[in-house]
Protein backbone atom coordinates (compact mmCIF):
# COMPACT_ATOMS: atom_id res chain seq x y z
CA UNK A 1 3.01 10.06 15.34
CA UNK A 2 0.37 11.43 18.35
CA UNK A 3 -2.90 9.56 17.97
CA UNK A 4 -5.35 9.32 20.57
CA UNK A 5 -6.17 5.91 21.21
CA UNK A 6 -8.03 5.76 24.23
CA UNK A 7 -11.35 4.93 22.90
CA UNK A 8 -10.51 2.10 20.99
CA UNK A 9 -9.10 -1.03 21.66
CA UNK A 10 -8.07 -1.82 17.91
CA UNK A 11 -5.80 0.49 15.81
CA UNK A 12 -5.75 -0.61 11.96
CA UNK A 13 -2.99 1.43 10.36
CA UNK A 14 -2.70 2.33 6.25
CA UNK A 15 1.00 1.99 5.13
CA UNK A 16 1.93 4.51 2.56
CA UNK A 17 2.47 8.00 3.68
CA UNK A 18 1.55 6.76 6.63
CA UNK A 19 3.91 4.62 7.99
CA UNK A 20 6.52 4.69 5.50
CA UNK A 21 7.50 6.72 2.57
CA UNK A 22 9.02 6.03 -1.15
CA UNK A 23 12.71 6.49 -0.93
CA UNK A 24 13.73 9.14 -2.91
CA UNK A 25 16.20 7.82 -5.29
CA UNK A 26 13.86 4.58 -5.91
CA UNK A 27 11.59 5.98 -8.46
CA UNK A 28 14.42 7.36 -10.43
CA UNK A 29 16.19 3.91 -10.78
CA UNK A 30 12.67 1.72 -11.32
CA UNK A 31 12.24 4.20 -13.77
CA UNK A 32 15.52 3.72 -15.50
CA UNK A 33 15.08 0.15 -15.01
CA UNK A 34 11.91 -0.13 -16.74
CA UNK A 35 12.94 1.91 -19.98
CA UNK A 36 15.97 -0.05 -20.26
CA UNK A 37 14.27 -3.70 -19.38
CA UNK A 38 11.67 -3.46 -21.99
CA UNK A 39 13.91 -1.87 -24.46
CA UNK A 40 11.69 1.22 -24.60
CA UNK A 41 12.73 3.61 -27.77
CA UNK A 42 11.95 6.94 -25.34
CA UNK A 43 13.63 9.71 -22.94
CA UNK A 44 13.58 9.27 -19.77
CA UNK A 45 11.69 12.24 -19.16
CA UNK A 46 8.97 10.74 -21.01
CA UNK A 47 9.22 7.34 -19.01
CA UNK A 48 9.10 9.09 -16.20
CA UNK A 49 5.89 10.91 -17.01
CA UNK A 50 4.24 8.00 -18.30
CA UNK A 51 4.97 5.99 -14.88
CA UNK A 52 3.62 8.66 -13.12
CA UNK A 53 0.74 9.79 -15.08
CA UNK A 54 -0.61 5.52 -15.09
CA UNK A 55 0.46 5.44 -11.23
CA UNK A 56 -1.86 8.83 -10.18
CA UNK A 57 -4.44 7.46 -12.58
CA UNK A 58 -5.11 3.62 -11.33
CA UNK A 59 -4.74 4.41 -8.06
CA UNK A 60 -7.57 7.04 -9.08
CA UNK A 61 -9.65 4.37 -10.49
CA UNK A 62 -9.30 2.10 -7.74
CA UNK A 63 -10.60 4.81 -5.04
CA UNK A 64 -13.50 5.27 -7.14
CA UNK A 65 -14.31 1.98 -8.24
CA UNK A 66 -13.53 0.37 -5.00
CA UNK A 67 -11.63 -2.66 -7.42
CA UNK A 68 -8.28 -3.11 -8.23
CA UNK A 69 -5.65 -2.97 -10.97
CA UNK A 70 -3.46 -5.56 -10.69
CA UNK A 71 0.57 -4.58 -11.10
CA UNK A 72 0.70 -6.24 -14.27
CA UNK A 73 -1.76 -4.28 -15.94
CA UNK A 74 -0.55 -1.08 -15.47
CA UNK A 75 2.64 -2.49 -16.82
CA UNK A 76 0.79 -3.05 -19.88
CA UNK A 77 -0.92 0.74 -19.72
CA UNK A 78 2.23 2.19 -19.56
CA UNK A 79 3.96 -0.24 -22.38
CA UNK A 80 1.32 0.70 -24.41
CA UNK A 81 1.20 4.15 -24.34
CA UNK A 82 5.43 4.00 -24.42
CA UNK A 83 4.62 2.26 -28.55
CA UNK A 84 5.58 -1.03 -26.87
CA UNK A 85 3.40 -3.93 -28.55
CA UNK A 86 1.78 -5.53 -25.56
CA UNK A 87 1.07 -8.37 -27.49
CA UNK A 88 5.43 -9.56 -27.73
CA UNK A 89 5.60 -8.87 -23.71
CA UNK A 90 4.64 -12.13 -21.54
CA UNK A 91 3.81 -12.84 -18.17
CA UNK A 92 7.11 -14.64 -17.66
CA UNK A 93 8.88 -11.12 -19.04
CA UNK A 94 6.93 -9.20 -16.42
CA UNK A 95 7.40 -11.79 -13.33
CA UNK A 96 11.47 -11.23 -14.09
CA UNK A 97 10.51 -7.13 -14.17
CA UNK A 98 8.64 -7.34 -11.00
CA UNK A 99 11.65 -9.73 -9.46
CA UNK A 100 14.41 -7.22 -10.73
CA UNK A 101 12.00 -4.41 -9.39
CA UNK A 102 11.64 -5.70 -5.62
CA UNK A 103 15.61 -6.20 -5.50
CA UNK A 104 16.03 -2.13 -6.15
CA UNK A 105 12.94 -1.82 -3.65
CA UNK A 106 14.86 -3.02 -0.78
CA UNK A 107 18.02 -1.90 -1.98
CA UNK A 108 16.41 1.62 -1.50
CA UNK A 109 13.88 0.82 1.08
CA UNK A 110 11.30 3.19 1.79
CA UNK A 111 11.83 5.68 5.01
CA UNK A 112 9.63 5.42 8.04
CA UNK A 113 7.47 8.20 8.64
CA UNK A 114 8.13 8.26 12.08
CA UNK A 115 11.39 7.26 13.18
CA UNK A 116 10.71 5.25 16.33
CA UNK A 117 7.17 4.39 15.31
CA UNK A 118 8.37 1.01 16.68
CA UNK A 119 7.97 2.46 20.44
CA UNK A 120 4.28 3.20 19.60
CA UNK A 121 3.49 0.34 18.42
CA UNK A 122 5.08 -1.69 21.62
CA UNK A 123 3.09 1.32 24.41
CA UNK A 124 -0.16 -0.09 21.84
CA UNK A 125 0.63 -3.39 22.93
CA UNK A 126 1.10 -2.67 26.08
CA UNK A 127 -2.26 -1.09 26.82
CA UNK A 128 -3.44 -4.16 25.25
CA UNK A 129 -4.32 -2.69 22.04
CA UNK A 130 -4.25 -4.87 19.13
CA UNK A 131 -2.99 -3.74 15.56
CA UNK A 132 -3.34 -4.45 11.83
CA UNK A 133 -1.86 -3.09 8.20
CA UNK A 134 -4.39 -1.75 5.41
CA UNK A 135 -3.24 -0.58 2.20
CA UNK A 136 -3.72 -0.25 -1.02
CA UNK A 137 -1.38 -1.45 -3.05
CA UNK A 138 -0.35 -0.47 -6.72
CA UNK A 139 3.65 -1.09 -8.61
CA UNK A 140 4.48 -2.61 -5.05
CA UNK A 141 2.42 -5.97 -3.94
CA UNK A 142 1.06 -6.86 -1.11
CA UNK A 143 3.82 -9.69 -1.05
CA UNK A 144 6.67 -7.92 -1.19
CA UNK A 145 5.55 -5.57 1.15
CA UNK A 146 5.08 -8.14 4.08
CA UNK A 147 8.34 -8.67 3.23
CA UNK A 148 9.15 -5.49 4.12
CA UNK A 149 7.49 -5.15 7.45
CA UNK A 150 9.88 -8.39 8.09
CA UNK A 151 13.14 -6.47 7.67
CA UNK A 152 11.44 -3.81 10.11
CA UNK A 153 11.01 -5.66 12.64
CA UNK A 154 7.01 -4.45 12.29
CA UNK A 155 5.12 -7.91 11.63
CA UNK A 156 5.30 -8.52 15.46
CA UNK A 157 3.29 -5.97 16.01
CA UNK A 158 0.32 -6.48 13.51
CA UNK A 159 -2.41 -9.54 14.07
CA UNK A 160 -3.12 -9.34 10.57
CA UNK A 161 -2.06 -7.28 7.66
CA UNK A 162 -4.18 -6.95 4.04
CA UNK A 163 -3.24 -5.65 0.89
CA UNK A 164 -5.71 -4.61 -1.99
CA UNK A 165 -3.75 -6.51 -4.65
CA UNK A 166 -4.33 -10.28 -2.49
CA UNK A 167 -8.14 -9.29 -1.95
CA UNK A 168 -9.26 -8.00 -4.80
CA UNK A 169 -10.72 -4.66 -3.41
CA UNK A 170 -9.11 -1.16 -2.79
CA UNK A 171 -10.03 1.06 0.01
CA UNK A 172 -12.42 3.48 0.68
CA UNK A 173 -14.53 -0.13 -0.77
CA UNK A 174 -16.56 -0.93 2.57
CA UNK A 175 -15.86 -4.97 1.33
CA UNK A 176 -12.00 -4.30 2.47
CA UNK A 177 -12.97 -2.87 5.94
CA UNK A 178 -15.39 -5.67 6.53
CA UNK A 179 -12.28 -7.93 6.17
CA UNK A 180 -10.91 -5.91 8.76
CA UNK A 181 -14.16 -6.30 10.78
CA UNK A 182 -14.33 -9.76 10.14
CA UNK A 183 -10.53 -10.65 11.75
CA UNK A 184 -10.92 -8.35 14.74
CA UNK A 185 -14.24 -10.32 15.83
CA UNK A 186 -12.57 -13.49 14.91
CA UNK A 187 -9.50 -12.43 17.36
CA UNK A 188 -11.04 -10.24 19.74
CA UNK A 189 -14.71 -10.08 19.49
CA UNK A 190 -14.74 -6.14 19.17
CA UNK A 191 -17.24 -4.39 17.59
CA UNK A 192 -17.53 -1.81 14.67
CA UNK A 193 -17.09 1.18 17.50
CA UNK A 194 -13.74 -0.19 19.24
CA UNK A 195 -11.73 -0.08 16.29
CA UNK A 196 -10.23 2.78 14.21
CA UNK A 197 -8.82 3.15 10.83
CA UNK A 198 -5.81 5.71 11.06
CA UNK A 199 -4.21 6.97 7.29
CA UNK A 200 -3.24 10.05 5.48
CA UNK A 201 -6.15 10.02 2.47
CA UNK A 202 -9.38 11.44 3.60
CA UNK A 203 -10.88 9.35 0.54
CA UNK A 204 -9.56 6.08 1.00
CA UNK A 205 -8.58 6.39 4.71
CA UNK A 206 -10.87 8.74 6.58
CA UNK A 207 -14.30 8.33 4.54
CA UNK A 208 -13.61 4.77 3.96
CA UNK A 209 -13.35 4.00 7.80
CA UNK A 210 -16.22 6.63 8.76
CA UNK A 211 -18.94 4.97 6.18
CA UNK A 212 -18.08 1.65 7.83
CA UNK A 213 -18.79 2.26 11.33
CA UNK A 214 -14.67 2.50 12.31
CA UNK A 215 -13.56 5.42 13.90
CA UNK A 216 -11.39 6.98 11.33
CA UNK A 217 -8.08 9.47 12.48
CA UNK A 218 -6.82 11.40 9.30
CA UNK A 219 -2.90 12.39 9.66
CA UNK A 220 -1.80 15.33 7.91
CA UNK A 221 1.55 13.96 5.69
């Protein structure tokens, strides 16, 4: 990743398709895992396009609304729509789903974008930049993705990361970049003009960062 930094002294990075990408055999086996956890009387061709079809959707929703669906309920719009009644699947059920779901996620951890993003992130550093994560967040949560930076050896890096899911807002939302806003000052007293947003979705990423005030860098994934 080639970025030019120079004018900013804070670099607030999105995570999907960004940073990292879905591994491709995870999708498959959540899939699988779903149809056969909930007992679900259909192919898995139509599992499949129900996951994806609710996935595209909410994350939809959440750009324009600026909100966000929690995991759970798009459990329930896909249950639903799969003839599953919603009203014999508890929140107990789905905390065991989610559990059995973030197992396969780091059994088939999502790739890096970049391999060696790592030495970026330290020549950052070294120029005394400071860094944080924003994404959005959807079937994965914001906690399990922390997780995740963990076992990359990336949470060293970042003074602060926040997820849509523990906030309550989704990006391009201008409440979520004031967040950001609001921990850089606390940290480094920077304003609006020092910091920029870099991600791959001129939507949530790019306009998002621009109608705040950030400077905004829009990768091409």
């Amino acid at each position: 990743m080639k970025i030019n930094h120079k004018l900013y002294h804070h670099i607030s990075f999105d995570l999907w398709l960004t940073l990292i990408r879905s591994n491709p055999e995870f999708k498959g086996k959540r899939n699988l895992l779903f149809r056969d956890f909930f007992e679900i009387d259909a192919s898995m061709e139509e599992v499949t396009q129900v996951i994806r079809y609710y996935d595209v959707l909410c994350n939809k929703m959440n750009e324009k609304t600026g909100l966000n669906i929690n995991t759970y309920e798009i459990y329930y719009f896909i249950l639903n729509k799969l003839n599953v009644d919603i009203s014999e699947v508890s929140l107990t059920q789905l905390d065991q789903f989610y559990k059995e779901t973030e197992t396969l996620f780091f059994a088939y951890k999502p790739q890096l974008m970049y391999p060696g993003i790592d030495r970026l992130f330290e020549e950052l550093k070294s120029e005394n930049k400071s860094m944080n994560i924003l994404s959005n967040t959807g079937f994965i949560k914001g906690k399990t993705l922390r997780k995740l930076m963990t076992e990359y050896g990336f949470e060293q890096h970042f003074d602060f990361q926040i997820y849509s899911d523990e906030v309550g807002v989704s990006k391009p939302n201008l409440e979520i970049f004031k967040l950001v806003d609001d921990q850089v000052k606390k940290n480094r007293n920077l304003e609006q003009k020092d910091v920029v947003h870099v991600g791959d979705n001129i939507i949530a990423d790019y306009n998002g960062a621009k109608s705040y005030g950030f400077g905004a860098i829009l990768l091409n994934t």
